[in-house]
Each structure stands twice: as C-alpha cells, then as structure tokens.
C-alpha atoms as a PDB file:
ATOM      1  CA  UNK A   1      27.581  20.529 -20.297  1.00  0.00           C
ATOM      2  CA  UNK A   2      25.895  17.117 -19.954  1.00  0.00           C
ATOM      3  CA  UNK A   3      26.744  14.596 -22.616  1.00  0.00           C
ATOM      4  CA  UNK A   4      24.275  11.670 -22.865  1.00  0.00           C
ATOM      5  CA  UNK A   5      25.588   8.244 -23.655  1.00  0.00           C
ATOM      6  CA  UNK A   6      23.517   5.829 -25.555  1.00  0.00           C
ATOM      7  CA  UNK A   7      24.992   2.331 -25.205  1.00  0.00           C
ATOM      8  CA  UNK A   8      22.768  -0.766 -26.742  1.00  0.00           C
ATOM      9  CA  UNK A   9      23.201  -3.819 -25.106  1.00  0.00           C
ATOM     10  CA  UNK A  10      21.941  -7.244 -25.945  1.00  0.00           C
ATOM     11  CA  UNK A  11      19.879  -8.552 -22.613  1.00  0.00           C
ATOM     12  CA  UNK A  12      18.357 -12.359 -22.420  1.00  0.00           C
ATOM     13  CA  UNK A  13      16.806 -12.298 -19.266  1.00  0.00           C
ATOM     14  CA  UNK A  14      18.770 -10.178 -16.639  1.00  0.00           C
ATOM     15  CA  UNK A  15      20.145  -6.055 -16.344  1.00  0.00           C
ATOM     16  CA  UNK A  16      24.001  -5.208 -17.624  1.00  0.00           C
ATOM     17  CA  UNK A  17      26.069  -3.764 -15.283  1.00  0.00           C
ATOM     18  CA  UNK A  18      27.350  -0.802 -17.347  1.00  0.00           C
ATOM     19  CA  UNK A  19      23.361  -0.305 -18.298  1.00  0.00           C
ATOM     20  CA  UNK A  20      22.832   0.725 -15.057  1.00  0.00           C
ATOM     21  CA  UNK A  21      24.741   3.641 -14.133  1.00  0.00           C
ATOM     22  CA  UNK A  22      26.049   4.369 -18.078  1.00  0.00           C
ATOM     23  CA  UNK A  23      22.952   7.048 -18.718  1.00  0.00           C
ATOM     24  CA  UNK A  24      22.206   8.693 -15.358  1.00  0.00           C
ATOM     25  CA  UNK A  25      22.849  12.179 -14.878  1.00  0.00           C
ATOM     26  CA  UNK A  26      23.789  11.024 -11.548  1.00  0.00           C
ATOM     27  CA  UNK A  27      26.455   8.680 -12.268  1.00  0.00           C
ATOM     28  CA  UNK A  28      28.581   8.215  -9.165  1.00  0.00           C
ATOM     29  CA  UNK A  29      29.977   4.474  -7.771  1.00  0.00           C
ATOM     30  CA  UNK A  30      27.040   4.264  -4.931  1.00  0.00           C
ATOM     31  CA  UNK A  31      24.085   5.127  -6.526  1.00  0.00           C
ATOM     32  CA  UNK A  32      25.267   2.892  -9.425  1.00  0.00           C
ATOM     33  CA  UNK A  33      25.739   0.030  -6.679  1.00  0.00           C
ATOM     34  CA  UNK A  34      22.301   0.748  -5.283  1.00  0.00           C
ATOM     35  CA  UNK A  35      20.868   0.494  -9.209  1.00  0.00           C
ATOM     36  CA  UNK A  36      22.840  -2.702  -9.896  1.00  0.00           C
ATOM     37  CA  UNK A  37      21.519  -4.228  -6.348  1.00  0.00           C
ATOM     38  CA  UNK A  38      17.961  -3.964  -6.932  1.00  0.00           C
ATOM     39  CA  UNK A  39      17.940  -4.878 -10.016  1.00  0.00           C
ATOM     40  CA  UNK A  40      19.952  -7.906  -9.494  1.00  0.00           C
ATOM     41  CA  UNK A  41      17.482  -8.416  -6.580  1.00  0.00           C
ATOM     42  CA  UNK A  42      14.623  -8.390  -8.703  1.00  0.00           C
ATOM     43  CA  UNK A  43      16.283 -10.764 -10.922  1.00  0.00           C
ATOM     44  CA  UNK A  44      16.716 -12.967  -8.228  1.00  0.00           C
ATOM     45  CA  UNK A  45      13.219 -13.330  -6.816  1.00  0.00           C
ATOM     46  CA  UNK A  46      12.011 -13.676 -10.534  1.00  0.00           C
ATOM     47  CA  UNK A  47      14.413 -16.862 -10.877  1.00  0.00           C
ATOM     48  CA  UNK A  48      12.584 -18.057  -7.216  1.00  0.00           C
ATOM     49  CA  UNK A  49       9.214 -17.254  -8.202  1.00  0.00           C
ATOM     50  CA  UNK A  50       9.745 -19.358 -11.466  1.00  0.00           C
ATOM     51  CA  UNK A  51      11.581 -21.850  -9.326  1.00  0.00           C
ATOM     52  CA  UNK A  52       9.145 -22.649  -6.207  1.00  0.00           C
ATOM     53  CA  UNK A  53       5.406 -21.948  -7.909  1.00  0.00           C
ATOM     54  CA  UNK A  54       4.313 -24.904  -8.717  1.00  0.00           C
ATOM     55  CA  UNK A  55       5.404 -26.776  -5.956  1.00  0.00           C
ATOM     56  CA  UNK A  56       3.292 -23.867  -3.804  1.00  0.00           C
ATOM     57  CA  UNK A  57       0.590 -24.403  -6.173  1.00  0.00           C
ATOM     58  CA  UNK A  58       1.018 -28.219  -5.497  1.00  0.00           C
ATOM     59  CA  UNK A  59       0.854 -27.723  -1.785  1.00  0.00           C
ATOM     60  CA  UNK A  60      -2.221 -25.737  -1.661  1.00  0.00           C
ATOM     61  CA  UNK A  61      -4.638 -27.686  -4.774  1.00  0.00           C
ATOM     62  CA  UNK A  62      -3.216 -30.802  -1.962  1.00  0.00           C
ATOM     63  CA  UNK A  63      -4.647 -29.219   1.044  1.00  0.00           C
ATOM     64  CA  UNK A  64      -7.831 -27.881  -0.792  1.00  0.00           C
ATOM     65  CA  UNK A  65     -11.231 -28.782   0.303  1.00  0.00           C
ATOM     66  CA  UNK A  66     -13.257 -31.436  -1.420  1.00  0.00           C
ATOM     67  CA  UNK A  67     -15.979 -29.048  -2.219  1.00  0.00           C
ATOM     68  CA  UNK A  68     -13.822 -27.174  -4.203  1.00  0.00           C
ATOM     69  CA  UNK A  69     -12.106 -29.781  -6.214  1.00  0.00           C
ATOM     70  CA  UNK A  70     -15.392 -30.800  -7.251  1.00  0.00           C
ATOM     71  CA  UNK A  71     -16.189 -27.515  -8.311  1.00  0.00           C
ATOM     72  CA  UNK A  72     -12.828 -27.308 -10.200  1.00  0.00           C
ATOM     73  CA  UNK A  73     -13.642 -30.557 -12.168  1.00  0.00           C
ATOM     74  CA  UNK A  74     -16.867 -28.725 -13.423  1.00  0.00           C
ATOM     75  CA  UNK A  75     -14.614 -25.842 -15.378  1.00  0.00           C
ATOM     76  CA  UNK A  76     -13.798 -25.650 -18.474  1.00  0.00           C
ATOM     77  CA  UNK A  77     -10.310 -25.183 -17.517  1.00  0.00           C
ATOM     78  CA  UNK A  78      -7.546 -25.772 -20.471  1.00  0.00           C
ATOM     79  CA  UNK A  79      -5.411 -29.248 -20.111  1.00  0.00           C
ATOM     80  CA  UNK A  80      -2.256 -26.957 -20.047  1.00  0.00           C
ATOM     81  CA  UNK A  81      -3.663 -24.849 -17.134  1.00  0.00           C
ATOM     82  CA  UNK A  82      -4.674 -27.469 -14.753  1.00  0.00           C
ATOM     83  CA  UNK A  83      -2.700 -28.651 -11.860  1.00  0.00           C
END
C-alpha cells in the first residue's frame, strides 16, 4: 500500500530539501540527491543570471554599432527599460 504524504512548506525563492524526495513514489537517498542537485542547480544559475545581466547587457549596448543606437533613440522605449 502506498501512502502519500502531503507536507506544505513555506518557499521564498529556492526548493526545501524534504520537498524533494517527501512525495515520490520513488523515494530512495540517490534519486532524492539527484532531485535536490538540480534543483539547487537551477537555483544557482537563476542567482547568476540575476547577478551578471546587466553588466552583459552593458557590454554589448557598449560594443553596438552607431547605426543602431540611433535607431534605438527613435523608440518609444520606457525610461525603466532602457540601458
């Protein structure tokens, strides 16, 4: 017989540990590591996307042809949006 165990957990911006193996039929220590990795992975290159875009986006708007700043001046792009 399979018993199902709900478990709420409050969650700001990463996964729980326990919420990742605490629901899966499955529920054995490796495949509960291999959950918790990638999702702790995925956390991770969420925290260095957030971290490193806007220096990116400051390297390439630097290195973009004239031409196309020019072009960019004639949007109606939002004050909050623009570079």
């Amino acid at each position: 017989m399979y018993v199902r165990i709900l478990a709420i957990f409050r969650r700001t911006r990463g996964h729980s540990f326990l919420g990742c193996g605490i629901s899966r039929h499955d529920r054995n220590f490796g495949d509960t590591m291999n959950r918790f990795g990638g999702a702790l992975s995925s956390d991770a290159m969420g925290y260095l996307l957030l971290e490193f875009t806007p220096d990116v986006k400051h390297f390439f708007r630097k290195h973009a042809p004239k031409k196309n700043l020019k072009m960019e001046e004639k949007l109606p792009i939002p004050a909050e949006d623009k570079p």
